[in-house]
Protein backbone atom coordinates (compact mmCIF):
# COMPACT_ATOMS: atom_id res chain seq x y z
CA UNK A 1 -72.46 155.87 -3.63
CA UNK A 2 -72.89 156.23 -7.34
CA UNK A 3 -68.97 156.40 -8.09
CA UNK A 4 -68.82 153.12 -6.33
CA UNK A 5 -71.28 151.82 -7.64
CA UNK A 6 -69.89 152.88 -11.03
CA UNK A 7 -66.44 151.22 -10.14
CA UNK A 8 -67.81 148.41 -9.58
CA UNK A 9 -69.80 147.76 -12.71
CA UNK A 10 -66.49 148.65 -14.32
CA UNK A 11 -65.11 145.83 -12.26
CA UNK A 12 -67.53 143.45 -13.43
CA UNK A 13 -67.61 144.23 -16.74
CA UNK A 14 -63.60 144.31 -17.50
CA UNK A 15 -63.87 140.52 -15.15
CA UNK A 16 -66.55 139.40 -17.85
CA UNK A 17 -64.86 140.80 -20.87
CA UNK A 18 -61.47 139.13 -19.71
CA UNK A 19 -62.94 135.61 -19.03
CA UNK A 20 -64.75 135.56 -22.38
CA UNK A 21 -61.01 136.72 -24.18
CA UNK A 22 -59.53 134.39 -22.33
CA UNK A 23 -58.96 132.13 -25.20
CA UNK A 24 -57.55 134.46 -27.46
CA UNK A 25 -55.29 135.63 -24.96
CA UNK A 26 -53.86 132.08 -24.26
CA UNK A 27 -52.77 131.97 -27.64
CA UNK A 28 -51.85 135.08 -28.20
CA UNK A 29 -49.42 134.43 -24.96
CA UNK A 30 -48.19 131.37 -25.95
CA UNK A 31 -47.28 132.56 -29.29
CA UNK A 32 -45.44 134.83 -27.80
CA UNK A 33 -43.38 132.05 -25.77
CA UNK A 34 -43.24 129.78 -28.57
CA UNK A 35 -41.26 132.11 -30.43
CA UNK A 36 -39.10 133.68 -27.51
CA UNK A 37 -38.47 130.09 -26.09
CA UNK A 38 -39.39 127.22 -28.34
CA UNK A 39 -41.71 124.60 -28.01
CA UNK A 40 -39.13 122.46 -25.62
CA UNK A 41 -38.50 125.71 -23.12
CA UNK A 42 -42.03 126.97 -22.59
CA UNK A 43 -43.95 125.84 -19.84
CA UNK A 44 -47.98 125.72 -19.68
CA UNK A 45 -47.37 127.75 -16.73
CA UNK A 46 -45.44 130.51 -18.03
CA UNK A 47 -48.19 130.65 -21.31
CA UNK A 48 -50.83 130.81 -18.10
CA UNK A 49 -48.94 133.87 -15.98
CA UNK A 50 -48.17 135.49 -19.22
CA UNK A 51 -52.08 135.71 -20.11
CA UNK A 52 -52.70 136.14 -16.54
CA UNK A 53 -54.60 133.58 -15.78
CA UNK A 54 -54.40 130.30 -13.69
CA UNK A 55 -53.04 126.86 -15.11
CA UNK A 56 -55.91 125.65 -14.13
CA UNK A 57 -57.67 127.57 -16.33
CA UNK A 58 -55.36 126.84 -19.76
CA UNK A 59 -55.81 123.20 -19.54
CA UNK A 60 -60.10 124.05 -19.35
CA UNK A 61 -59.12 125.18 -22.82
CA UNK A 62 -56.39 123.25 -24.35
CA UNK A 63 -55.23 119.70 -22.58
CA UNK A 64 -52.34 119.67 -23.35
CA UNK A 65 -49.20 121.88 -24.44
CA UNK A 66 -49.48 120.04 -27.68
CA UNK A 67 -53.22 120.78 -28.10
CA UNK A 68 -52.19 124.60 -27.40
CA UNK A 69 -49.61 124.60 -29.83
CA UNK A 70 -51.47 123.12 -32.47
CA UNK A 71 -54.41 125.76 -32.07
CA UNK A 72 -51.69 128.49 -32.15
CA UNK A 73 -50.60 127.03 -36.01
CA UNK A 74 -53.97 126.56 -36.57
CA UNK A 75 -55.16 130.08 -35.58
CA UNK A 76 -51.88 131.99 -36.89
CA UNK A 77 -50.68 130.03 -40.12
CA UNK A 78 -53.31 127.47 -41.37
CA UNK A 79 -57.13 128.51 -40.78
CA UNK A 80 -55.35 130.99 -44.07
CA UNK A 81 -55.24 128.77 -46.10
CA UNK A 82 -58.89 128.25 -47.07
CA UNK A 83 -59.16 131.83 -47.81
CA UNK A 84 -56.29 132.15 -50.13
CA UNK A 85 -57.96 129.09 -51.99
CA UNK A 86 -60.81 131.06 -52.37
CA UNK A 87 -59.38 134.26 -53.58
CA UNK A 88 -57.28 132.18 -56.50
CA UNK A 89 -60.59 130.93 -57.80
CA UNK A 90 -61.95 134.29 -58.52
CA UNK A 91 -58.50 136.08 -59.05
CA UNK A 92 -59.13 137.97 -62.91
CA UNK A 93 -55.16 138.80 -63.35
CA UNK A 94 -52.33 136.87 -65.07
CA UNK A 95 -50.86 133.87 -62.93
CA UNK A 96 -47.25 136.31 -62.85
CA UNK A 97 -49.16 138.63 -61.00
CA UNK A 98 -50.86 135.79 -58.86
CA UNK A 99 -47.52 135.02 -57.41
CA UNK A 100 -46.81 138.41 -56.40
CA UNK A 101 -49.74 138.48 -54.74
CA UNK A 102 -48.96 135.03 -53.07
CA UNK A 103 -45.63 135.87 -52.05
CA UNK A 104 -46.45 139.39 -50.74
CA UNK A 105 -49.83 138.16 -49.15
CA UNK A 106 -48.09 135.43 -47.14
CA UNK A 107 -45.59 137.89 -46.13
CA UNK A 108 -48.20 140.54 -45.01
CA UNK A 109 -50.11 138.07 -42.71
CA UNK A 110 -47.38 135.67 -41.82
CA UNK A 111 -44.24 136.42 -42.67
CA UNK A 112 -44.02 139.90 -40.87
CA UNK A 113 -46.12 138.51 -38.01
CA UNK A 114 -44.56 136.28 -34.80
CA UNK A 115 -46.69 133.84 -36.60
CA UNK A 116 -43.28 133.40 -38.93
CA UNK A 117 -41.08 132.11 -35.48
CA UNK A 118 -43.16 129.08 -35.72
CA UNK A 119 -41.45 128.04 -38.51
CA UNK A 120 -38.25 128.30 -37.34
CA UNK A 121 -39.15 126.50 -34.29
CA UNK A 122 -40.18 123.40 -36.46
CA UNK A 123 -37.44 123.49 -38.42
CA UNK A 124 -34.71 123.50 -34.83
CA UNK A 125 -37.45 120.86 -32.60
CA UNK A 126 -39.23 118.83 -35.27
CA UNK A 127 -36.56 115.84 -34.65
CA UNK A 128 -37.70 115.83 -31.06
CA UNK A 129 -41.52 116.27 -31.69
CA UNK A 130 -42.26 113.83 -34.55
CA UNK A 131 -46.07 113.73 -33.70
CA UNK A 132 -46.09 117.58 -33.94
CA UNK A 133 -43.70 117.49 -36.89
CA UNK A 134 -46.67 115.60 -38.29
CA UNK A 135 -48.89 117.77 -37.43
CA UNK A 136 -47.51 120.69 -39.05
CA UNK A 137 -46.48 118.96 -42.37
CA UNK A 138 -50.29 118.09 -42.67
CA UNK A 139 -51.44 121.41 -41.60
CA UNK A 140 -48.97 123.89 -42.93
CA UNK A 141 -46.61 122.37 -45.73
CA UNK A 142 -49.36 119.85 -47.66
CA UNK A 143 -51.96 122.92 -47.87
CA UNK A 144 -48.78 125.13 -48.38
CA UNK A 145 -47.02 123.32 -51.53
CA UNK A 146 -50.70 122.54 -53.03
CA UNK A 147 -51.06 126.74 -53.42
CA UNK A 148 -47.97 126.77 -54.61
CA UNK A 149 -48.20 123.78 -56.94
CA UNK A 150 -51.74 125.49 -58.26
CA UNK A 151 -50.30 128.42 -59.13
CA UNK A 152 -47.60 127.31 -61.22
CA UNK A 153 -49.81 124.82 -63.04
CA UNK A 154 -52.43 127.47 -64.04
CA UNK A 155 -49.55 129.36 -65.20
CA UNK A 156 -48.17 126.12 -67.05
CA UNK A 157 -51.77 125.26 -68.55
CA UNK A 158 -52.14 128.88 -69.88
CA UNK A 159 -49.02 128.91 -71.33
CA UNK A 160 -47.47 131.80 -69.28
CA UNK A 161 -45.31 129.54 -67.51
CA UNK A 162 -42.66 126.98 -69.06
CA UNK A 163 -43.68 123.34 -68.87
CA UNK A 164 -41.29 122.72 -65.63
CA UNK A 165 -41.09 119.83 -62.73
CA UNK A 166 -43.70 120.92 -60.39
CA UNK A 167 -42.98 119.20 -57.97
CA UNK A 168 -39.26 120.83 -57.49
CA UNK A 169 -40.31 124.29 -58.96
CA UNK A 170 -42.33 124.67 -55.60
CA UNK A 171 -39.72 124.86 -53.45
CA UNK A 172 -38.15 127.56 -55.87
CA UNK A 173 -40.95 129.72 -54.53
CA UNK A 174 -40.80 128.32 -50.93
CA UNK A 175 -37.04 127.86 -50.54
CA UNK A 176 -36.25 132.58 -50.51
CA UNK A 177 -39.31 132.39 -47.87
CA UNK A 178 -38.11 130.50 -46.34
CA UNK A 179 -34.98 132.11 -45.66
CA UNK A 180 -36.09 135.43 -45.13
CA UNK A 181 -38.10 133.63 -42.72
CA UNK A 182 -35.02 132.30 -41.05
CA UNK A 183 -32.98 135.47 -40.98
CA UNK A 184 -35.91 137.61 -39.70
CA UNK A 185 -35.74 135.30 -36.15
CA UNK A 186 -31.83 134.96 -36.50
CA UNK A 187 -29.05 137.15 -38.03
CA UNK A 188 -31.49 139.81 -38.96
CA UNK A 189 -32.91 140.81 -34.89
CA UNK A 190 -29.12 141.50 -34.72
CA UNK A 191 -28.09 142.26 -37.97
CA UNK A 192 -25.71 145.93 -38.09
CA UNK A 193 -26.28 148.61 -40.16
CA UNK A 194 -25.96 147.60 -44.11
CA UNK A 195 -27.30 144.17 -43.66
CA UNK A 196 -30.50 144.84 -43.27
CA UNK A 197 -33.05 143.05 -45.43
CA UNK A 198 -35.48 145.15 -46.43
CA UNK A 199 -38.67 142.09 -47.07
CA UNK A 200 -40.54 144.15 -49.85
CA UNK A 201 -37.61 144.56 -51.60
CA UNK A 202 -36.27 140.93 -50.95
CA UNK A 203 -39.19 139.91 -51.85
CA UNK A 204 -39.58 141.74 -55.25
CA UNK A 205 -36.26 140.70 -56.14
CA UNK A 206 -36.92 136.78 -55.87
CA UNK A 207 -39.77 137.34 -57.72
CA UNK A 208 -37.77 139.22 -60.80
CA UNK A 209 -35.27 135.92 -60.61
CA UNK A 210 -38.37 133.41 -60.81
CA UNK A 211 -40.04 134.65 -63.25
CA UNK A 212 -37.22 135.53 -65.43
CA UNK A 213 -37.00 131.64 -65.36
CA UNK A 214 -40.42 130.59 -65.34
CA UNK A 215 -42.25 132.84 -67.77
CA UNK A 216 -42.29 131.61 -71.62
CA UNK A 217 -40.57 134.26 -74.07
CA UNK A 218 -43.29 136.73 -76.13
């Protein structure tokens, strides 16, 4: 009697613990989907079996497919953004070593994540979503560019950085993300040996280009 009683208070308490993650698990699943399938391709139901739950219960959290693809940006790419804002208003070091940080930061908690296979996604279905192409350029690219566009004006205003076009000299820093971005969730899941990218080192040698053009002589 005390075993089964045991069981069944394990029961209970794994049925409690899985309907309060239930959430979480939604959009960890339909990340998961998103990436493998793209937005078009996945089905609420699929995101529902994959988290093991009913549909039923997916739409009591999220409406919509939309809805539950705009929490997984939010949740995955842009609720970081607020944070990174914070850390540049305290960050001590010179605005060279800000954008490593930037660059390897975003790579850390985005870039090597499935988080990254969003952006692939919008760049192959944003023609056929405007109203979540929308979406993302308010959420992800505005808040995105403005880090970027901070940085290299701090560096401008200190005088580390030559006086450049903003505006452009963002997507310098966007535009080898962005590829590495692309080839992680294309050539590079296939990629033979000797064409690896290693991302660290990738990374470290877009930064050596950049800065050999941004940074004012001594």
């Amino acid at each position: 009697m005390h075993l089964l009683k045991q069981k069944i208070e394990e029961v209970c308490a794994k049925r409690k613990r899985r309907k309060e993650a239930r959430p979480g698990e939604l959009l960890e699943a339909a990340l998961d989907l998103f990436v493998e399938r793209g937005f078009a391709a996945t089905r609420a139901d699929d995101v529902a079996a994959r988290a093991g739950v009913s549909k039923g219960t997916l739409f009591l959290y999220f409406g919509s497919k939309e809805e539950l693809f705009k929490a997984v940006v939010r949740e995955n790419i842009s609720g970081r953004f607020r944070l990174w804002n914070t850390e540049f208003e305290t960050f001590e070091g010179s605005t060279p070593d800000m954008l490593r940080y930037a660059m390897n930061a975003w790579w850390t908690n985005v870039g090597a994540t499935k988080a990254s296979g969003i952006t692939k996604l919008m760049m192959s279905e944003a023609g056929n979503f405007p109203e979540l192409a929308a979406f993302y350029q308010d959420e992800v690219i505005r808040p995105g560019n403005a880090l970027i566009r901070r940085i290299l004006q701090r560096g401008i205003d200190r005088g580390e950085f030559r006086a450049i076009n903003i505006e452009y000299g963002i997507y310098s820093v966007l535009t080898p993300m962005m590829f590495l971005t692309m080839w992680k969730h294309s050539m590079g899941a296939c990629a033979e040996q000797g064409f690896e990218l290693v991302p660290e080192d990738y990374i470290a040698a877009q930064l050596d280009t950049l800065l050999g053009g941004l940074c004012t002589k001594p």
